[in-house]
N, C-alpha and C. Protein backbone atom coordinates (compact mmCIF):
# COMPACT_ATOMS: atom_id res chain seq x y z
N UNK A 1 35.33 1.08 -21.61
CA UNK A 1 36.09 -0.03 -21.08
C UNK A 1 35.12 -1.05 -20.51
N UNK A 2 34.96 -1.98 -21.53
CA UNK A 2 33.71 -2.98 -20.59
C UNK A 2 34.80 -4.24 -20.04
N UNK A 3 34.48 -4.37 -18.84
CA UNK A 3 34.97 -5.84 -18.03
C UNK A 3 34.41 -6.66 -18.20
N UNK A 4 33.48 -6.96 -18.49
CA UNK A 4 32.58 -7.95 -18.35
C UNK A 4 32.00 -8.86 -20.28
N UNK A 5 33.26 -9.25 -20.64
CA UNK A 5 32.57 -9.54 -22.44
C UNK A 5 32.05 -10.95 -22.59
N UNK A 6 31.00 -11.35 -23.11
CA UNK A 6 30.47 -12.61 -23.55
C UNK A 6 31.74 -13.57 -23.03
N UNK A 7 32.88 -13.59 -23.54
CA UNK A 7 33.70 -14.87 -23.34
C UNK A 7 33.85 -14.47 -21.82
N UNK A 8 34.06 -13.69 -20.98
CA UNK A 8 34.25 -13.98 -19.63
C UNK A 8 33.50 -14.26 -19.11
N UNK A 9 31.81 -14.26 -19.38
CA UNK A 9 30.86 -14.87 -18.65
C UNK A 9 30.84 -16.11 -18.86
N UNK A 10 30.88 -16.65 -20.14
CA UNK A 10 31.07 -18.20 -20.34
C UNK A 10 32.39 -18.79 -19.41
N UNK A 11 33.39 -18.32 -19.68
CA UNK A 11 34.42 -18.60 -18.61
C UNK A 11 33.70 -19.01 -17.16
N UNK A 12 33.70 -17.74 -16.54
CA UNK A 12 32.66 -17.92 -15.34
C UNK A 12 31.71 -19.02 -15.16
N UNK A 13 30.68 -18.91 -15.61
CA UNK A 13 29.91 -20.45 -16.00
C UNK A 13 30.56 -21.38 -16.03
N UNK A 14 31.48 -21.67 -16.89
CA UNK A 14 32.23 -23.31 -16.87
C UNK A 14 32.58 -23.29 -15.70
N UNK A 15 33.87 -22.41 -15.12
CA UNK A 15 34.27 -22.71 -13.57
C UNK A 15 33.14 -22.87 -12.47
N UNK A 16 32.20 -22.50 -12.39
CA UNK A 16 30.59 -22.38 -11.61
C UNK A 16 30.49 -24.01 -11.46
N UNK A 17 30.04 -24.26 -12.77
CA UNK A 17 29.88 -25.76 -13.05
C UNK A 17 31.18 -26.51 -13.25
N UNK A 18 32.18 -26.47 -12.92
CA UNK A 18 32.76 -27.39 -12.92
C UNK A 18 33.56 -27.46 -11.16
N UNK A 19 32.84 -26.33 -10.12
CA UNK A 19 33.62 -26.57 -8.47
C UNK A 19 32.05 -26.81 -8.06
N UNK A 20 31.09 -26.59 -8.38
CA UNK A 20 29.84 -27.03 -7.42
C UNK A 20 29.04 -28.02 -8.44
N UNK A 21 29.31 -28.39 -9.50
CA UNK A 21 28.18 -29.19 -10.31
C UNK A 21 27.01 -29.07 -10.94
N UNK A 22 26.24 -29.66 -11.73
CA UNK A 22 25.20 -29.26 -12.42
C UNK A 22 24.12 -29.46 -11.22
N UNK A 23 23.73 -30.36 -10.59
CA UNK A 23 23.22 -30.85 -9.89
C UNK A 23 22.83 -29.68 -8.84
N UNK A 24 23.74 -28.89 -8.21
CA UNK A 24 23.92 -28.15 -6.83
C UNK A 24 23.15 -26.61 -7.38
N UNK A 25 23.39 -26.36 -8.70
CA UNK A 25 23.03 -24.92 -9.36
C UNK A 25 21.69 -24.42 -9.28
N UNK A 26 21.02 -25.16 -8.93
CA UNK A 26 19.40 -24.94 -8.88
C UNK A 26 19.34 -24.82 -7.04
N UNK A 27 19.81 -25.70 -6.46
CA UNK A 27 19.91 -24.90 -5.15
C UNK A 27 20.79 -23.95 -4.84
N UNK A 28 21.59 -23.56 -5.52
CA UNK A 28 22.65 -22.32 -4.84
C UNK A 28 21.60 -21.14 -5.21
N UNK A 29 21.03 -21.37 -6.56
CA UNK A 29 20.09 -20.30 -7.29
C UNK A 29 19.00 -20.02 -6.47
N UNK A 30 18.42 -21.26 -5.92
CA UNK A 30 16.98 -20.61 -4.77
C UNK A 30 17.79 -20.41 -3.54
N UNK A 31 18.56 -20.55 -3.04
CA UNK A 31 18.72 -19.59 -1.64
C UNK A 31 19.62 -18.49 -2.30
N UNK A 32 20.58 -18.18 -2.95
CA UNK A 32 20.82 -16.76 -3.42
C UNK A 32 19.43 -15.83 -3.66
N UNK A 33 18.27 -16.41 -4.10
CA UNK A 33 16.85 -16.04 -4.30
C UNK A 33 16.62 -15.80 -2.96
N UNK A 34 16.56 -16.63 -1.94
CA UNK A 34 15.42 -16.47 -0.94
C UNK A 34 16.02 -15.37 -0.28
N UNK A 35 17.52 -15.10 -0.05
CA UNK A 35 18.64 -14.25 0.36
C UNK A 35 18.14 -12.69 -0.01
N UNK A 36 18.04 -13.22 -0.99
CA UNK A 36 18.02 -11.58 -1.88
C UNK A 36 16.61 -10.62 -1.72
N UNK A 37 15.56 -11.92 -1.39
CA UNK A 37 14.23 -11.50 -0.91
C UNK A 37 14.13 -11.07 0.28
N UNK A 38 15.43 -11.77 0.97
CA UNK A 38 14.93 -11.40 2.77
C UNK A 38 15.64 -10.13 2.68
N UNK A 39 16.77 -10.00 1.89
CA UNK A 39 18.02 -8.60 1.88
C UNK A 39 16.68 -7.25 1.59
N UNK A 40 16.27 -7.26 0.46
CA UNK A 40 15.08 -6.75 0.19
C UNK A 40 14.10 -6.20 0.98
N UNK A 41 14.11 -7.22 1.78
CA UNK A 41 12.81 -6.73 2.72
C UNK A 41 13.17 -5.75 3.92
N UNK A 42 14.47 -5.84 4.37
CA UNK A 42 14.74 -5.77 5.56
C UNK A 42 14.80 -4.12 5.13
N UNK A 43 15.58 -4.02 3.83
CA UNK A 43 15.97 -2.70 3.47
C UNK A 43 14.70 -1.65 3.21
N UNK A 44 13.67 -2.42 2.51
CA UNK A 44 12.37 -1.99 3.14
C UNK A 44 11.86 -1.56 4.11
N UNK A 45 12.01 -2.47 4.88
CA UNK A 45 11.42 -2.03 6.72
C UNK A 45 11.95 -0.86 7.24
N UNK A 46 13.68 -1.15 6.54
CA UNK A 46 14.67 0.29 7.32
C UNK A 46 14.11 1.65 6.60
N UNK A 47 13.65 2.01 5.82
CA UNK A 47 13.69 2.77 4.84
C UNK A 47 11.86 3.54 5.46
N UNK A 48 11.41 2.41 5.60
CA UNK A 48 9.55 2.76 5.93
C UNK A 48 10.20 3.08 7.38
N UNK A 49 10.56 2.38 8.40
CA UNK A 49 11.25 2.96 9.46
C UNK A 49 11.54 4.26 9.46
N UNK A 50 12.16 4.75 8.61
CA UNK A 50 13.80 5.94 8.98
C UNK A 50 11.91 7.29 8.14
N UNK A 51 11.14 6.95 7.23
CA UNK A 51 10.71 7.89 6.77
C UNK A 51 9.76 8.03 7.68
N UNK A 52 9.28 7.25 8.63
CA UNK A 52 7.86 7.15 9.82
C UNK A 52 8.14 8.34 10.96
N UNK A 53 9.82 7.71 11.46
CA UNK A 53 10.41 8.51 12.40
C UNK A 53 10.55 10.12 11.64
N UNK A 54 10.98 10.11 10.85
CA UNK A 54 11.10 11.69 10.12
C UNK A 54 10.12 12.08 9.73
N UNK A 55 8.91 11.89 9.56
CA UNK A 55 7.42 12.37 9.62
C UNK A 55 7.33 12.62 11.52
N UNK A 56 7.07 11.73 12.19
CA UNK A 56 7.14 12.05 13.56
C UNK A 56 7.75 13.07 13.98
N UNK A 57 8.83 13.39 13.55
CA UNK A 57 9.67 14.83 13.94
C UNK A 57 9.23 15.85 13.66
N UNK A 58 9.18 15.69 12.48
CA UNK A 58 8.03 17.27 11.68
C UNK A 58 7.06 17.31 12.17
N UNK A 59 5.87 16.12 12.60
CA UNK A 59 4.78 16.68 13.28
C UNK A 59 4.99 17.23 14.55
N UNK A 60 5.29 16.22 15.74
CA UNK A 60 5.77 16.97 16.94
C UNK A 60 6.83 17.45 16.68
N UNK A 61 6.89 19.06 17.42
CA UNK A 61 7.77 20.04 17.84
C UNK A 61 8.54 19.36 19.25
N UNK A 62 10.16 19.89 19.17
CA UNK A 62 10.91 19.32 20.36
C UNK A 62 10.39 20.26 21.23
N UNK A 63 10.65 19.55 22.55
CA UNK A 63 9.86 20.58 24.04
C UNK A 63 10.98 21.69 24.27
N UNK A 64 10.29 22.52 24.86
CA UNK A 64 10.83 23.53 24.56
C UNK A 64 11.19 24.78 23.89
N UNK A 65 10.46 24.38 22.76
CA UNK A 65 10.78 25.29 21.97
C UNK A 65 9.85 26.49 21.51
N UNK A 66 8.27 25.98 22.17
CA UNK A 66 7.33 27.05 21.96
C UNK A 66 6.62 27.56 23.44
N UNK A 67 6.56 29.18 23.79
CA UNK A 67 6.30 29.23 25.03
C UNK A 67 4.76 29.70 24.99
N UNK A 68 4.13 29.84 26.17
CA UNK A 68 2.88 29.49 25.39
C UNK A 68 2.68 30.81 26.46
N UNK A 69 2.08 32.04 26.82
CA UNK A 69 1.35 32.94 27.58
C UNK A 69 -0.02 32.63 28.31
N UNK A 70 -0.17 32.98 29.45
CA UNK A 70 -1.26 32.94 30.29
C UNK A 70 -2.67 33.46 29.41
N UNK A 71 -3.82 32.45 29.29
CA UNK A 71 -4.68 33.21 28.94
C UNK A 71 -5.15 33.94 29.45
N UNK A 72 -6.43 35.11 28.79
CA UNK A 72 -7.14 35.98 28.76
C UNK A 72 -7.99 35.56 30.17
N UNK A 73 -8.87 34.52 29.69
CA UNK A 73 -9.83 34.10 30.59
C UNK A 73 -9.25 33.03 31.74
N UNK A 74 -8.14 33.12 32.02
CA UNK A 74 -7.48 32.21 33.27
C UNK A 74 -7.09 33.43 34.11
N UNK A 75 -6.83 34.95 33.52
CA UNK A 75 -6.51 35.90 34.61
C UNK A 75 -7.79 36.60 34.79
N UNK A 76 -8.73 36.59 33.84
CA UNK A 76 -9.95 36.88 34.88
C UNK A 76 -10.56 36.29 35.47
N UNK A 77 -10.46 34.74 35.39
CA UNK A 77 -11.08 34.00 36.28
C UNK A 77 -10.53 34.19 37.73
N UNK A 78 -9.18 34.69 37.88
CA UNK A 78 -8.08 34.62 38.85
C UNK A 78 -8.94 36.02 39.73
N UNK A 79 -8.94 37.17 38.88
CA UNK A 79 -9.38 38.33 39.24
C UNK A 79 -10.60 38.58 39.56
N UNK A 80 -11.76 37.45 39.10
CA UNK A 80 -12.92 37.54 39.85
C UNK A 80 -13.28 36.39 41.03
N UNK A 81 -12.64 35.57 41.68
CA UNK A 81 -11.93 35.27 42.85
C UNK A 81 -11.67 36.32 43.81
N UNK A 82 -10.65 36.76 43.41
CA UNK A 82 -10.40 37.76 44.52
C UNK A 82 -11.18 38.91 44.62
N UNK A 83 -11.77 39.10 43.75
CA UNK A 83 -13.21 40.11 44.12
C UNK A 83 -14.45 39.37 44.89
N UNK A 84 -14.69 38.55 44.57
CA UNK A 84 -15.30 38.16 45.43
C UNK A 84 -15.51 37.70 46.91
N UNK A 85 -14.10 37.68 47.18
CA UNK A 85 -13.68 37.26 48.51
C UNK A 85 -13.82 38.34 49.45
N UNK A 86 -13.59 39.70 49.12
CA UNK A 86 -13.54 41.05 49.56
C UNK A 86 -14.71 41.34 50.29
C-alpha cells in the first residue's frame, strides 16, 4: 500500500508553490535546513550526554555498597602502641 505516488508529490509541489511562491522556496528550504541541523545536534549532545552519565555509573560504585575491613597493619600499629606504653 504506497501513500505517497509520483502524482501526489507533484500535487503537493503545485499547492507549495502556489500558497508561499517561487520566490519564498529557497528560504523556507534554508531554515527547514538550518532547523534540521540544530534538531541534529541537540539530539547529539543528548545521546553523548545520556552515554557519559552511564559510563560514570559503571565506573563509580553507589556508596554503600562495598564494606571495606580494618587492615592488617592498622591493628598492629594499634597493638604496638599499647605495648609500648606499658
Amino acid at each position: 500500500m504506497n501513500l505517497f505516488k509520483p502524482s501526489h508529490i507533484i500535487f503537493l509541489l503545485i499547492v507549495v508553490i502556489l500558497l508561499f511562491g517561487y520566490r519564498k522556496l529557497p528560504d523556507i528550504a534554508r531554515s527547514v535546513g538550518q532547523s534540521m541541523k540544530v534538531f541534529k545536534k541537540e539530539v547529539k549532545e543528548l545521546r553523548d550526554d545520556d552515554s557519559k552519565d552511564s559510563q560514570a555509573q559503571i565506573q563509580q560504585p553507589q556508596e554503600g555498597t562495598y564494606y571495606t575491613e580494618p587492615t592488617q597493619s592498622g591493628q598492629t600499629a594499634q597493638s604496638a602502641e599499647g605495648s609500648s606504653q606499658k
